[in-house]
N, C-alpha and C. Protein backbone atom coordinates (compact mmCIF):
# COMPACT_ATOMS: atom_id res chain seq x y z
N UNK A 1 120.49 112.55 169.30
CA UNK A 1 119.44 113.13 170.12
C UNK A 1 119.68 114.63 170.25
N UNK A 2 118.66 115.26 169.88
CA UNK A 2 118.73 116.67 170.04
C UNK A 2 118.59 116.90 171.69
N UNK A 3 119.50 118.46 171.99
CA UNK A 3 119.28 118.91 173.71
C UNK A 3 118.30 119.59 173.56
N UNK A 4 117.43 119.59 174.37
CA UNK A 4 116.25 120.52 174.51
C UNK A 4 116.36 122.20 175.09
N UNK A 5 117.44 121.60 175.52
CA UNK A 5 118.03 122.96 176.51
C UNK A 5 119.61 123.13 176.45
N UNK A 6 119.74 123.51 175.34
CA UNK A 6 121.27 123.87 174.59
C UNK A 6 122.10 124.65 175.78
N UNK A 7 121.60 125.64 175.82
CA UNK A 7 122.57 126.66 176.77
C UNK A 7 122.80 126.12 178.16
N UNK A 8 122.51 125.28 178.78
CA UNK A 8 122.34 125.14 180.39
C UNK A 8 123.74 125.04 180.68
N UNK A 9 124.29 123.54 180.26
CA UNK A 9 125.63 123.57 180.58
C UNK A 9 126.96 125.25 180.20
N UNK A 10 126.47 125.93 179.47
CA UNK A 10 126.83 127.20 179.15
C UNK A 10 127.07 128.00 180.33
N UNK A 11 125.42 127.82 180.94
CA UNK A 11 125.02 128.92 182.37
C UNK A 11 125.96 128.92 183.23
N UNK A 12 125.94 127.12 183.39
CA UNK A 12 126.03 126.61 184.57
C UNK A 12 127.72 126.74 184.56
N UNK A 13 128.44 126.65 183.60
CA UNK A 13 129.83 127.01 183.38
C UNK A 13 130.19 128.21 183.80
N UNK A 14 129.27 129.28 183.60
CA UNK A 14 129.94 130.78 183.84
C UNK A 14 129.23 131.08 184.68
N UNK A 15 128.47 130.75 185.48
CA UNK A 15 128.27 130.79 187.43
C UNK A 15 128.84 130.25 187.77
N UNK A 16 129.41 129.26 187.67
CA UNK A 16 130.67 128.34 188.46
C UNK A 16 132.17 129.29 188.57
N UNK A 17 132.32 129.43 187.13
CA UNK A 17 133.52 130.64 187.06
C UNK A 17 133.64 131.73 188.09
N UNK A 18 132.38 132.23 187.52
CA UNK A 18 132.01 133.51 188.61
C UNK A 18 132.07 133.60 189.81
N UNK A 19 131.88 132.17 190.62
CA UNK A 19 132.06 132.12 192.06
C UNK A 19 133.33 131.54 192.10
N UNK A 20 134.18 131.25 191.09
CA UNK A 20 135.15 130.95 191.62
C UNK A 20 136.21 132.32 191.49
N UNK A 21 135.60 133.10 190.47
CA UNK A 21 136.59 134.27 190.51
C UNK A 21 136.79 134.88 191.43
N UNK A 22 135.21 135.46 191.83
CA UNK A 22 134.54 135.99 193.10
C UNK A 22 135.62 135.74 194.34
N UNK A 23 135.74 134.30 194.46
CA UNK A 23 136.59 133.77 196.04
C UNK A 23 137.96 133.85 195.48
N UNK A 24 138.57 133.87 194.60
CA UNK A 24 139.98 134.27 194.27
C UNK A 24 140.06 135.61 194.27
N UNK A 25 139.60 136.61 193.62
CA UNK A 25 139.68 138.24 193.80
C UNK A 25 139.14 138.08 195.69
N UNK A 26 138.22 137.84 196.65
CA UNK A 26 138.19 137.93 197.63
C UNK A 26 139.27 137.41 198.46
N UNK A 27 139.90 136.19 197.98
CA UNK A 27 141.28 135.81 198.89
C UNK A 27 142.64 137.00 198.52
N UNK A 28 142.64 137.46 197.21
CA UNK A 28 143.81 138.02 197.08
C UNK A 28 143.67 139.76 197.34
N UNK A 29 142.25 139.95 197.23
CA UNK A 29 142.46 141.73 197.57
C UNK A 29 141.80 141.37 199.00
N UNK A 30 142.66 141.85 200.26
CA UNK A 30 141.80 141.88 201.24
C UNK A 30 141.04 143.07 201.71
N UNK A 31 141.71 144.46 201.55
CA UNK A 31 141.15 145.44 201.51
C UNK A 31 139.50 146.44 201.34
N UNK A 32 139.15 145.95 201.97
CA UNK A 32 137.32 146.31 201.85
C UNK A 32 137.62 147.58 200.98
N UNK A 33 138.01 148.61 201.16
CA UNK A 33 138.16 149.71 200.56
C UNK A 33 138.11 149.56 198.55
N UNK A 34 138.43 148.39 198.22
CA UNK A 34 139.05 148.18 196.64
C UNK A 34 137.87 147.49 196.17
N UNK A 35 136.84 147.26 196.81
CA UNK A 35 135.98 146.52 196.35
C UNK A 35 134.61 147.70 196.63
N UNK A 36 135.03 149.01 196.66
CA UNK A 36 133.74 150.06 196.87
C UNK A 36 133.52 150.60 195.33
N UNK A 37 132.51 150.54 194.82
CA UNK A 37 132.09 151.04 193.41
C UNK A 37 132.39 152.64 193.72
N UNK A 38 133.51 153.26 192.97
CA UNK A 38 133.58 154.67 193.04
C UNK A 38 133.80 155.36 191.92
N UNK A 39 133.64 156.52 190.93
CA UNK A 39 134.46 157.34 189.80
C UNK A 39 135.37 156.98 190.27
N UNK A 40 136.53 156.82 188.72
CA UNK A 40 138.00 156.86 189.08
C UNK A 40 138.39 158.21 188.13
């Protein structure tokens, strides 16, 4: 049987990641300051 919708499980893999990176970089940098978009 062909998927009709090849990529989904793809998506749905790397938004899952993403929020899980998201809450690991948020548990381990606590510093509000390191998370401000600035020139380096």
């Amino acid at each position: 049987k062909d998927d009709p919708h090849p990529y989904t499980s793809t998506a749905i893999l790397n938004l899952i990641a993403a929020i899980q990176y998201t809450c690991i970089a948020a548990i381990t940098e606590r510093d509000a300051s390191a998370w401000k978009r600035r020139w380096d």
